[in-house]
Protein backbone atom coordinates (compact mmCIF):
# COMPACT_ATOMS: atom_id res chain seq x y z
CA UNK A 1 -3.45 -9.08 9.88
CA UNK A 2 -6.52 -10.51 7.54
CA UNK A 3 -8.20 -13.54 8.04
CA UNK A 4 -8.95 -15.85 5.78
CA UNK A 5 -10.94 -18.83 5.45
CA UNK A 6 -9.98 -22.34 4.50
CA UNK A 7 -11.89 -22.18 1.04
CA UNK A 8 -10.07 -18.92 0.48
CA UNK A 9 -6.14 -20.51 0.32
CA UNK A 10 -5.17 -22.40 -2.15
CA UNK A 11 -1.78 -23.90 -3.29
CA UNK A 12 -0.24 -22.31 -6.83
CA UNK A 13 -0.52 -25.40 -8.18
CA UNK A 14 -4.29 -25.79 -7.69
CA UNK A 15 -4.42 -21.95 -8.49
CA UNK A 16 -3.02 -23.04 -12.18
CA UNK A 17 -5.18 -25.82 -12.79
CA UNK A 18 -8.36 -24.17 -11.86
CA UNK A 19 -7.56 -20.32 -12.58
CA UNK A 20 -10.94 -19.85 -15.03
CA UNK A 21 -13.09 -21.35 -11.60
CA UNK A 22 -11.39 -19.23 -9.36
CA UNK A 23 -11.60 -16.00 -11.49
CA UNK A 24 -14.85 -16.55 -12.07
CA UNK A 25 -15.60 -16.82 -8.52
CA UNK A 26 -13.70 -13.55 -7.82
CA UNK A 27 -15.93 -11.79 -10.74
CA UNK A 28 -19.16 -13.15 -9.56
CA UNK A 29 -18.00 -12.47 -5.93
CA UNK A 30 -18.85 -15.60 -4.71
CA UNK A 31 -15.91 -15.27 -2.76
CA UNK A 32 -14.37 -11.96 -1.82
CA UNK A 33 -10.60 -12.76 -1.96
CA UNK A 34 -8.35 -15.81 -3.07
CA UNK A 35 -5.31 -16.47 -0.98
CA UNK A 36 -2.61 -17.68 -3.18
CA UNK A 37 -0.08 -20.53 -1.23
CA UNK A 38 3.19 -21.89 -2.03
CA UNK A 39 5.47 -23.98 -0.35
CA UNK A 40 2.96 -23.03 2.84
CA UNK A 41 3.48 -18.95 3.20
CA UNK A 42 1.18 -16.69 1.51
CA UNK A 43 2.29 -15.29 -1.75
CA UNK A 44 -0.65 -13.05 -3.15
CA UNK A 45 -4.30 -12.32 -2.95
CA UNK A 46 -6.66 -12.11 -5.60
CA UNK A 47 -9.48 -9.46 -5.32
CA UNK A 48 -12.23 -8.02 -7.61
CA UNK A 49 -11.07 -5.32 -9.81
CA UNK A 50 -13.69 -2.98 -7.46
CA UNK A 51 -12.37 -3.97 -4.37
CA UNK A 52 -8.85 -3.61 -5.30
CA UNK A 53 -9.72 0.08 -6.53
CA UNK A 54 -11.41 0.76 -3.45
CA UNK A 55 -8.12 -0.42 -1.49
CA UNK A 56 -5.94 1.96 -3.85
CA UNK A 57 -8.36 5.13 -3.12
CA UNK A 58 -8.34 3.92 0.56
CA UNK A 59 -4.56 4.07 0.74
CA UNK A 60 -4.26 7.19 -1.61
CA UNK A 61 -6.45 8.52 1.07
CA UNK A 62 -4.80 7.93 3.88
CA UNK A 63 -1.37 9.07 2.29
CA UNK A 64 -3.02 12.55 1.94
CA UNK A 65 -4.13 12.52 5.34
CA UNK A 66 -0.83 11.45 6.80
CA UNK A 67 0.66 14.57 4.36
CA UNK A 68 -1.64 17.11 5.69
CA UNK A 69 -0.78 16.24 8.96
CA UNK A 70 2.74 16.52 8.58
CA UNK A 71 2.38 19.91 6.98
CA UNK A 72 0.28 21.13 9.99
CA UNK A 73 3.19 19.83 12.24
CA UNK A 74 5.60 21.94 10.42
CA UNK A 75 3.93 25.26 10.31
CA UNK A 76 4.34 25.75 14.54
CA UNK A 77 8.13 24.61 13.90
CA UNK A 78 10.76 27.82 13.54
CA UNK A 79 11.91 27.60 9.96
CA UNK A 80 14.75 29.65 9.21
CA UNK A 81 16.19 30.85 5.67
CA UNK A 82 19.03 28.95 3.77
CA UNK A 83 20.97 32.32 4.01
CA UNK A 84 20.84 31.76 7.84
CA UNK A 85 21.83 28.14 8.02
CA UNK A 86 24.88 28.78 5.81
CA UNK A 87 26.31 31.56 8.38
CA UNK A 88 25.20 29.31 11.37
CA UNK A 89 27.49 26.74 9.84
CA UNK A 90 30.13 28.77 8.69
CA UNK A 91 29.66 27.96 4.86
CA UNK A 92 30.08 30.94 2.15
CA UNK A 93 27.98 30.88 -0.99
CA UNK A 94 30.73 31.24 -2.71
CA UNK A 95 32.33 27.40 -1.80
CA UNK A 96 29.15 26.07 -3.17
């Protein structure tokens, strides 16, 4: 779960009035993220364009990762051919 600080929520109605301040706080990263509120649950964060791209390659990553793994997992497992699972179950090619 994140953290954020009290300066970093604000309500969607404060976000609307004072979107130009807040971007430009974002941009200049005076503040690294901007919590957006409403009716008291968090809707959406706002992030520098870096940061967010950073998150995306991060997550990218981690997909690949979790892919390669999988694929190592699978080459001890016994495979066998579609040929053989169609006569373990009975099935002719021909009802296909």
């Amino acid at each position: 779960m994140v953290a954020y600080a009290r300066d970093e929520i604000i309500s969607v109605s404060d976000m609307a009035r004072g979107f130009s301040n807040i971007l430009t706080n974002i941009i200049d990263k005076t503040k690294e993220k901007v919590a957006i509120s409403k009716n008291n649950k968090l809707e959406a964060v706002i992030v520098n364009i870096d940061e967010y791209e950073k998150l995306k390659e991060a997550y990218e990553f981690m997909e690949h990762i979790d892919i390669y793994n999988k694929v190592q997992n699978r080459k001890d497992s016994k495979t066998i051919t579609l040929e053989e699972a169609m006569k373990i179950h009975g099935i002719d090619q021909n009802d296909l």
